[in-house]
Each structure stands twice: as C-alpha cells, then as structure tokens.
N, C-alpha and C. Protein backbone atom coordinates (compact mmCIF):
# COMPACT_ATOMS: atom_id res chain seq x y z
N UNK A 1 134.35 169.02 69.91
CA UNK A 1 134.01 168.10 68.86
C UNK A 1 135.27 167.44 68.33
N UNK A 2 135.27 165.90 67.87
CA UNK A 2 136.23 165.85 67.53
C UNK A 2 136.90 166.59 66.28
N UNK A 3 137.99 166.01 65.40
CA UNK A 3 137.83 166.82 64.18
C UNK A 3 137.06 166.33 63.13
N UNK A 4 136.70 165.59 63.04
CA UNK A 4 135.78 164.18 62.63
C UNK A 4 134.46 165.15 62.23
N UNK A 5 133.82 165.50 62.78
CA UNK A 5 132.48 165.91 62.76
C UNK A 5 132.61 167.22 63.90
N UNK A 6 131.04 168.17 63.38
CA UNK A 6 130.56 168.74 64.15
C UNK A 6 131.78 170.10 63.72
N UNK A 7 130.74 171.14 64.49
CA UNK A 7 131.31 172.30 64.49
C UNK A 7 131.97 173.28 65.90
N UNK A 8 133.22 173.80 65.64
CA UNK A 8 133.74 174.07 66.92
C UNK A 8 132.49 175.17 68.18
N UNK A 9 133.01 175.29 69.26
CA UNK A 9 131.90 175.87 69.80
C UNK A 9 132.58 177.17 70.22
N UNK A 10 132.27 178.18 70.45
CA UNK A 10 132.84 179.39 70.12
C UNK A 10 132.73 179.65 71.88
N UNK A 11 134.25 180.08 72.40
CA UNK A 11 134.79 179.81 73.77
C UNK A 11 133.91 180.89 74.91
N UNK A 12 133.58 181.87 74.00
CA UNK A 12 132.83 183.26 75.00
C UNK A 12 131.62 182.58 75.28
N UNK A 13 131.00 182.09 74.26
CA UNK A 13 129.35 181.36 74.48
C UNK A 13 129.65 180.58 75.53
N UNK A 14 130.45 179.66 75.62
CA UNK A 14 130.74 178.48 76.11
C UNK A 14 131.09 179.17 77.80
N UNK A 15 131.37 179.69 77.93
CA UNK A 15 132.03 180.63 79.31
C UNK A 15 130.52 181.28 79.75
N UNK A 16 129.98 181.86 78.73
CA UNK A 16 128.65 182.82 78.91
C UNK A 16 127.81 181.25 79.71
N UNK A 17 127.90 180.08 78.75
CA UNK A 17 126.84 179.41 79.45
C UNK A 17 127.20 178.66 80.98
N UNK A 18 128.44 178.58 81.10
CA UNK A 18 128.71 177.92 82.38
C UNK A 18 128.58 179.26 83.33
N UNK A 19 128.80 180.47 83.15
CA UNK A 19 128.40 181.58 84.21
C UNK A 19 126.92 181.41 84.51
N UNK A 20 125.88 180.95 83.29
CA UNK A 20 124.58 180.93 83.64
C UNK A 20 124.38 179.88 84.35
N UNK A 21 124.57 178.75 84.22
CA UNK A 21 124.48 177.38 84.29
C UNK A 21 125.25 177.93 86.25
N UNK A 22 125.51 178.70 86.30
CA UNK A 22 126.39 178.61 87.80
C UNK A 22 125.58 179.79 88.90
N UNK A 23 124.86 180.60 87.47
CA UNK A 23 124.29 181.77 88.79
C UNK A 23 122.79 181.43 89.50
N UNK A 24 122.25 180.11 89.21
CA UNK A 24 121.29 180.50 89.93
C UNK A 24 121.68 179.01 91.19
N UNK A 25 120.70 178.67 91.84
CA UNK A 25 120.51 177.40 92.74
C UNK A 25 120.97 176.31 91.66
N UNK A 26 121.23 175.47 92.98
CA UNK A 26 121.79 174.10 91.88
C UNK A 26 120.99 173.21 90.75
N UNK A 27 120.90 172.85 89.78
CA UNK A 27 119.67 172.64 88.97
C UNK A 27 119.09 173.50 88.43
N UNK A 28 118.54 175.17 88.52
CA UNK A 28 118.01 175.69 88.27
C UNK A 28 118.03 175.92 86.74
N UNK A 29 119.48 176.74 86.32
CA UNK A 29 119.71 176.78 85.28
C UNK A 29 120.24 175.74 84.40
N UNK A 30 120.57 175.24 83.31
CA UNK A 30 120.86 174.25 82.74
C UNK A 30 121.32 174.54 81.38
N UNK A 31 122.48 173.97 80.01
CA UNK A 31 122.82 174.78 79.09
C UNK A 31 123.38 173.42 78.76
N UNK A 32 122.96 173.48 77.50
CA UNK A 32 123.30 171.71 76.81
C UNK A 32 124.16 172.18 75.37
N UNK A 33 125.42 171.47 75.16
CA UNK A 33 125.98 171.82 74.20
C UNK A 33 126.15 170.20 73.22
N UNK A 34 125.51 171.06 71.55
CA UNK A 34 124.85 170.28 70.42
C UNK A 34 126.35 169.83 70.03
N UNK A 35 127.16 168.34 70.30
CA UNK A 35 128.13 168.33 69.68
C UNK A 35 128.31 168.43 68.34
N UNK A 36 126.95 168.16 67.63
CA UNK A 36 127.18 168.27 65.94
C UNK A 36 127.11 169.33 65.59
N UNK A 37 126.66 170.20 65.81
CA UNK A 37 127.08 172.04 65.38
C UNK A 37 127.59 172.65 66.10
N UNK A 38 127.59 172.61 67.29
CA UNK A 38 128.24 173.47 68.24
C UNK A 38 127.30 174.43 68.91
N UNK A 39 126.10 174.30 69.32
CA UNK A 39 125.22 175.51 69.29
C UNK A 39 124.85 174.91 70.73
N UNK A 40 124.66 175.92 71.42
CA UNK A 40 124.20 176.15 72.95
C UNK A 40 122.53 176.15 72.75
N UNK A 41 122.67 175.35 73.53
CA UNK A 41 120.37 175.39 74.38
C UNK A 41 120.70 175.58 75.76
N UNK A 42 119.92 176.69 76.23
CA UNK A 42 119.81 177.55 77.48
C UNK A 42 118.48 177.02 77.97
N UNK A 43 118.54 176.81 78.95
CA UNK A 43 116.92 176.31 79.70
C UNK A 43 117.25 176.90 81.60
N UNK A 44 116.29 177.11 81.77
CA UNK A 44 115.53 177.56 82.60
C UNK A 44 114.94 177.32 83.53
N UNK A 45 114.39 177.05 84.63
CA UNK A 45 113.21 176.32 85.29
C UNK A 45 111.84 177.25 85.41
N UNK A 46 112.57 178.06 85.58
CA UNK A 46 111.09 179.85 85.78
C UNK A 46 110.60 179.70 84.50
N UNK A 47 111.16 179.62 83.30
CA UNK A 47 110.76 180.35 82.15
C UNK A 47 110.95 179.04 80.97
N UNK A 48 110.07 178.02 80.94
CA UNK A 48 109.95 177.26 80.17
C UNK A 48 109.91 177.05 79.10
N UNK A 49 108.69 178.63 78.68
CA UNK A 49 108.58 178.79 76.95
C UNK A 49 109.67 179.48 76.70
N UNK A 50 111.10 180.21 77.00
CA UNK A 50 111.74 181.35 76.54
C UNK A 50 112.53 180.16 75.65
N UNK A 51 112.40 179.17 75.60
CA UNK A 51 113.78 178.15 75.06
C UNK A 51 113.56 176.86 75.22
N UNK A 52 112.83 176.45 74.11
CA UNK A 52 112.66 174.98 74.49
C UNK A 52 113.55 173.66 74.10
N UNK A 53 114.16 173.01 75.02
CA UNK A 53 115.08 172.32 74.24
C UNK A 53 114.73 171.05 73.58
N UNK A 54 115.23 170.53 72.82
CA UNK A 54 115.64 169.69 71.61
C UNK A 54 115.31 168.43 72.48
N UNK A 55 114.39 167.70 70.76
CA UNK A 55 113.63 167.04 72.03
C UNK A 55 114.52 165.56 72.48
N UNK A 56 115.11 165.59 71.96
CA UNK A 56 116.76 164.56 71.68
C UNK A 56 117.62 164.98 73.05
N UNK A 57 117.39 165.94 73.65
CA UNK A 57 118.52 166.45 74.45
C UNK A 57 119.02 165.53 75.12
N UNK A 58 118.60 164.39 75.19
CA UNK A 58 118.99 163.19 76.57
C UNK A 58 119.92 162.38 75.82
N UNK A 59 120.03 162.74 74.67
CA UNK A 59 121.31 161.65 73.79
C UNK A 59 122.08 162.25 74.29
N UNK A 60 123.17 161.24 75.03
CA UNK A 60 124.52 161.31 74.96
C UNK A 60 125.52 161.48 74.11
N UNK A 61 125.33 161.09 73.04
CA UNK A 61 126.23 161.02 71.84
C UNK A 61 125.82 162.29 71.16
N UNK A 62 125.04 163.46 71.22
CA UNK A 62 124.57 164.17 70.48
C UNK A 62 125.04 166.04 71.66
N UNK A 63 124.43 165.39 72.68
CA UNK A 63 124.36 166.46 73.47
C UNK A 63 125.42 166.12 74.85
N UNK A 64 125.92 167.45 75.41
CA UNK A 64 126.34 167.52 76.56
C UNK A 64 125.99 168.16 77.31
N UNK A 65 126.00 168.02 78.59
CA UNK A 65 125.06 169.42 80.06
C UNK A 65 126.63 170.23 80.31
N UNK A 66 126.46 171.37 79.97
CA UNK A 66 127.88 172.35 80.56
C UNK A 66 127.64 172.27 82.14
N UNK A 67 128.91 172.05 82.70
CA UNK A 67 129.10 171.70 83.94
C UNK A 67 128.63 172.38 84.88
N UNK A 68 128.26 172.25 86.11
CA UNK A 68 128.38 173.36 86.92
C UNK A 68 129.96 173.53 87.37
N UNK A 69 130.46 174.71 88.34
CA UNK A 69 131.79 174.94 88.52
C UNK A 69 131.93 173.79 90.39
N UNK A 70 131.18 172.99 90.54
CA UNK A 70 131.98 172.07 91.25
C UNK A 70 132.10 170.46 90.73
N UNK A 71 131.75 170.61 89.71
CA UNK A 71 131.92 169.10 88.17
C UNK A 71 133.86 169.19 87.81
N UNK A 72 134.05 170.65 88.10
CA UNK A 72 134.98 170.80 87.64
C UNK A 72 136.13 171.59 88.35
N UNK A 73 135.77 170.97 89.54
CA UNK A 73 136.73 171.39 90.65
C UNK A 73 136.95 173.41 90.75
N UNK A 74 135.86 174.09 90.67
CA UNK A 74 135.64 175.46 90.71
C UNK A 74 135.17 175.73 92.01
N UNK A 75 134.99 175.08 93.03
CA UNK A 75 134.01 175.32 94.17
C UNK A 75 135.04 175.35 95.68
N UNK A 76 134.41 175.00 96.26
CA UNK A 76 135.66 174.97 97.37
C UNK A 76 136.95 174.86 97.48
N UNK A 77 138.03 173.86 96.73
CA UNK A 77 138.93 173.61 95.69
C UNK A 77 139.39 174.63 95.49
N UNK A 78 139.18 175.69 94.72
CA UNK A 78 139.22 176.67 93.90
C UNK A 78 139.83 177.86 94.84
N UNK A 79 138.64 177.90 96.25
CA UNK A 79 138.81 179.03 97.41
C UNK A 79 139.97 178.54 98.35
N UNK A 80 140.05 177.64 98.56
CA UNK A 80 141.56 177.39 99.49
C UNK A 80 142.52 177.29 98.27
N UNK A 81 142.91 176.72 97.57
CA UNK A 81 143.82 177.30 96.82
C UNK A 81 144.69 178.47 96.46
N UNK A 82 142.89 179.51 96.17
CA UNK A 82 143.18 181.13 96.59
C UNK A 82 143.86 181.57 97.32
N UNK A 83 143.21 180.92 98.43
CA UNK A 83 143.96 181.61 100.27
C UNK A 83 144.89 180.77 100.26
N UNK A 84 145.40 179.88 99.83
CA UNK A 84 146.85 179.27 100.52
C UNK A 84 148.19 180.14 99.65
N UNK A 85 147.35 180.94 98.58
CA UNK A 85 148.26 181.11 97.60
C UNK A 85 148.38 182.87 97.58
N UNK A 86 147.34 182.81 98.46
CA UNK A 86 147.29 184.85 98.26
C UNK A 86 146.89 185.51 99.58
N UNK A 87 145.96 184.75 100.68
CA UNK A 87 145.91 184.93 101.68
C UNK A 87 146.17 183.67 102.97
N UNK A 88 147.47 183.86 103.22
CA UNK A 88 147.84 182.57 103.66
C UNK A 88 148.03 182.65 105.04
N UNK A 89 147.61 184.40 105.68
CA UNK A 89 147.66 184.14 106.95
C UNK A 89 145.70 183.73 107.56
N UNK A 90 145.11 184.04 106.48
CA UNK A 90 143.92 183.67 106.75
C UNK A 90 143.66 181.79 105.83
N UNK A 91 144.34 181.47 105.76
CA UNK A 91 143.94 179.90 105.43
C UNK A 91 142.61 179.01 106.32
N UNK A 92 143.40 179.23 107.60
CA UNK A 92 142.36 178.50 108.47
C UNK A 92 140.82 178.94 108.69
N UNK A 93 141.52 180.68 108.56
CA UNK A 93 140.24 181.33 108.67
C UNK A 93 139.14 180.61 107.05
N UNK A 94 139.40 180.81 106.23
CA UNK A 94 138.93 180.77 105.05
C UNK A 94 138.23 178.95 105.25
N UNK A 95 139.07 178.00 105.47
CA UNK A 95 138.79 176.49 105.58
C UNK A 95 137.36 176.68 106.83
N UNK A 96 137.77 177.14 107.69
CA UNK A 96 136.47 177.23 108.50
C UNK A 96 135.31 178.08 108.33
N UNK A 97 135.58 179.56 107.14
CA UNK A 97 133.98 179.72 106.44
C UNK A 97 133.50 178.72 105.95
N UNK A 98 134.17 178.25 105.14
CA UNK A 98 133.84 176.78 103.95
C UNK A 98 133.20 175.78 104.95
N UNK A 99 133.04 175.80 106.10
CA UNK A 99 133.11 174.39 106.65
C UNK A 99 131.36 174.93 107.30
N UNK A 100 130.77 175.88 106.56
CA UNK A 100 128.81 176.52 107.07
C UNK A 100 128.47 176.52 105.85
N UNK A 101 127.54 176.77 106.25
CA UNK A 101 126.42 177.61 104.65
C UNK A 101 126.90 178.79 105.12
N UNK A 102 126.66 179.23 103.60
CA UNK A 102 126.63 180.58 103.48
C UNK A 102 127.63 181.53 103.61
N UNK A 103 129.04 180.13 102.96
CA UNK A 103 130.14 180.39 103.02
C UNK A 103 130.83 182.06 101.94
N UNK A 104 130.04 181.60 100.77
CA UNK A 104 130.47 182.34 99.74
C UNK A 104 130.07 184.17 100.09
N UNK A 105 129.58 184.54 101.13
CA UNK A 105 129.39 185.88 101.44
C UNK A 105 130.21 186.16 102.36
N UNK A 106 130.36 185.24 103.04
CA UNK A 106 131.33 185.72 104.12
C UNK A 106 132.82 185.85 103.24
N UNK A 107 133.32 184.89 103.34
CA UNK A 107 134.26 184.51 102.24
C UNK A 107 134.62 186.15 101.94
N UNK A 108 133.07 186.91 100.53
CA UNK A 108 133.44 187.78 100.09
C UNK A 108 133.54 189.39 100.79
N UNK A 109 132.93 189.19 102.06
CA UNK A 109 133.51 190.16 102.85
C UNK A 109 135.27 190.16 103.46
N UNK A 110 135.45 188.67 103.94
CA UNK A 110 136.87 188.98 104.21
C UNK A 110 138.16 189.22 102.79
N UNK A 111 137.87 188.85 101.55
CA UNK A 111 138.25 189.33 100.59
C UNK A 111 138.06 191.05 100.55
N UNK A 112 136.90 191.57 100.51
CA UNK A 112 136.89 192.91 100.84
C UNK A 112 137.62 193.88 101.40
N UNK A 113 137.38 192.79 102.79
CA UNK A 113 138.51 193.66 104.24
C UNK A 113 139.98 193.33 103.75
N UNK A 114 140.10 192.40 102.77
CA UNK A 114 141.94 192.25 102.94
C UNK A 114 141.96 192.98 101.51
N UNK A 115 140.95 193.85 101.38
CA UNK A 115 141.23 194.65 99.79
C UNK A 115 141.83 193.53 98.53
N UNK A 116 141.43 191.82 98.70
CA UNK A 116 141.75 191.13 97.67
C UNK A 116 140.68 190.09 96.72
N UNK A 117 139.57 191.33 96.68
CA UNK A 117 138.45 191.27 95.41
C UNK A 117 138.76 190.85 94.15
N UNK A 118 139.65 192.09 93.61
CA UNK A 118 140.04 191.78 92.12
C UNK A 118 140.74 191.02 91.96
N UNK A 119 141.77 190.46 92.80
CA UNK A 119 142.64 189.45 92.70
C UNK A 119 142.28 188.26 93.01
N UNK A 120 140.79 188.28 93.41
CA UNK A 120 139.98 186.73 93.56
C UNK A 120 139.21 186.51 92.47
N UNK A 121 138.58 187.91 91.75
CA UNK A 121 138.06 187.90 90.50
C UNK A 121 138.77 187.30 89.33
N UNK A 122 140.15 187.67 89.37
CA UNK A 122 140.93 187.39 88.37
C UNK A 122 141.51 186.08 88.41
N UNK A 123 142.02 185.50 89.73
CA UNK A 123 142.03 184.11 89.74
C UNK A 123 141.02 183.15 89.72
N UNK A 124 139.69 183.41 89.47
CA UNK A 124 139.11 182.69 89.59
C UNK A 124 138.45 182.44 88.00
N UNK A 125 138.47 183.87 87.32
CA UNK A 125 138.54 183.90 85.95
C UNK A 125 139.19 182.91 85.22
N UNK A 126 140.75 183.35 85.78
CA UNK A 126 141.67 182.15 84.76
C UNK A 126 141.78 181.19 84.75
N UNK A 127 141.44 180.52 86.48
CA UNK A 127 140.49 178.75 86.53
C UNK A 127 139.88 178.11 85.58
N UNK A 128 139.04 178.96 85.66
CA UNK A 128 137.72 178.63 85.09
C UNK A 128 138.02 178.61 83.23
N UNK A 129 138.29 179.64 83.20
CA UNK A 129 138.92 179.65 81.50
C UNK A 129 140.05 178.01 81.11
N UNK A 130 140.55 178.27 82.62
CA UNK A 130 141.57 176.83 82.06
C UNK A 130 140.77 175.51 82.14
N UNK A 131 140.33 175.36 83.30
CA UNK A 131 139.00 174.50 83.48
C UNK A 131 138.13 173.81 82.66
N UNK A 132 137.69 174.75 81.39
CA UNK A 132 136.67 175.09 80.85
C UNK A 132 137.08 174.70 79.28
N UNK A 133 138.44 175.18 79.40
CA UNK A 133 139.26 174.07 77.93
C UNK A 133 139.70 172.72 78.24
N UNK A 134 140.04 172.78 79.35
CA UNK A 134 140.53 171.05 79.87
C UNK A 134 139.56 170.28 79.70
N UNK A 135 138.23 170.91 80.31
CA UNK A 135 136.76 170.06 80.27
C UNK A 135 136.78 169.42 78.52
N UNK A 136 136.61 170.85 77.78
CA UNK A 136 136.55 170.76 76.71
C UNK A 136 137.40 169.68 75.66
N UNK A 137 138.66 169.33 76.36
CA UNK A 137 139.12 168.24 75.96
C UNK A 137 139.31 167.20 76.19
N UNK A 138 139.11 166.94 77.70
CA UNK A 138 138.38 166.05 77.97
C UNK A 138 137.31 165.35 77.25
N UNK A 139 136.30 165.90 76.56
CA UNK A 139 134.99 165.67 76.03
C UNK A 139 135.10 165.67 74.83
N UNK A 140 136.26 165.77 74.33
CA UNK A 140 136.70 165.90 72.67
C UNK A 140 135.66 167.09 72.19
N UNK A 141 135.92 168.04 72.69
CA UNK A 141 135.17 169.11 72.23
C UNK A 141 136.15 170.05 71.43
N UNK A 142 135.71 170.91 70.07
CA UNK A 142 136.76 171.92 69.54
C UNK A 142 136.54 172.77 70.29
N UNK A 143 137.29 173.93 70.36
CA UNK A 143 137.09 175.69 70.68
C UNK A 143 137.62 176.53 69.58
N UNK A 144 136.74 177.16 69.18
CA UNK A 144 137.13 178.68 68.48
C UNK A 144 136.94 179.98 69.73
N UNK A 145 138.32 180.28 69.79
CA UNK A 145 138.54 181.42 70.94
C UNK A 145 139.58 181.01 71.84
C-alpha cells in the first residue's frame, strides 16, 4: 500500500497465500489482496461456499491477484540458477529435466540422490521471500514482517 492509504499486509499471510495460490494446478487456487486494509480473500475452485469473494474483486485499484511463483520468476528460472550455483556438474542434466513434464519430481529425486533437499528448500525459501517483497514494491504495497 502506498503510505497514503490502506493498511500494511502482514508478510507471513502474504507468503501463506502465495504457497496456496502455488500448491494446487494452475488457476485452481487464487488469493486477492484488499489494498485498502490489507486483508487476504482465499478462493478456491472445489470449495466455493468456504470463502466468498468481494463482489468488487475485479477492481484494479482496490484489489490485487497474489502471483503465482512463475509471475515472478520462481519457476524454471529459479531451478537452473540452483544447479548452476550448487549443482553444477549436473546443470545440463537439470536443463534437460526442465525441458518434459513432470519435471518437478524428477528434479526432486536427483536433489535427493545428491543429498541437496534442504539446500534447495532453503534457496528457494529466500527467493521467494525476496521475490515476494520486490513484488510487493513493485505494486506499492506496505509489509509488516
């Protein structure tokens, strides 16, 4: 938000909704942030009545859609980067999962076999955290957190 108006949006929510907004199929989930208070609407496609959103949601000036993580360069981007930077004798290997479906399992088996899970967890964490404030200012959005 700018400082102008509206209330900051509190950074864990904001993280909580782009993890949702990212775990199901593309479209599925969806999470609109109220620039004038700061308050998250969670929607659904399965579950229509759990959260109904605002019936305004399509203002631009009012509302924003939290990104998915390839809006914001989190997606492929994100995984060679990884490997050029932590597994660099598998680069090519890694560019040519990416290059099928059904990249992101394989992917997390050869992370497995090179025992570098947590260290993909954790870089991909702090992306996204940085990501996720850049977005945020980008969009003249505040953060508390």
């Amino acid at each position: 938000m700018s400082s102008s108006a509206g209330t900051a949006v509190d950074f864990s929510e904001l993280l909580d909704a782009f993890d949702f907004v990212n775990s199901a199929g593309s479209g599925e989930n969806a999470a609109y942030l109220c620039k004038e208070t700061g308050k998250i609407h969670w929607h659904w496609d399965s579950a229509d009545d759990v959260d109904v959103l605002p019936g305004d949601v399509e203002d631009s000036k009012k509302y924003i859609p939290i990104p998915d993580k390839r809006e914001i360069d989190l997606g492929k981007p994100l995984v060679l980067e990884f490997a050029r930077h932590h597994l660099p004798d598998d680069y090519d290997k890694v560019r040519e999962i990416f290059s099928r479906a059904g990249a992101y399992a394989r992917f997390k088996d050869l992370l497995a076999h090179r025992h570098a899970t947590a260290r993909w967890y954790a870089f991909e964490q702090k992306a996204t955290e940085i990501a996720l404030r850049t977005w945020c200012e980008d969009n003249h959005i505040e953060v508390n957190g």
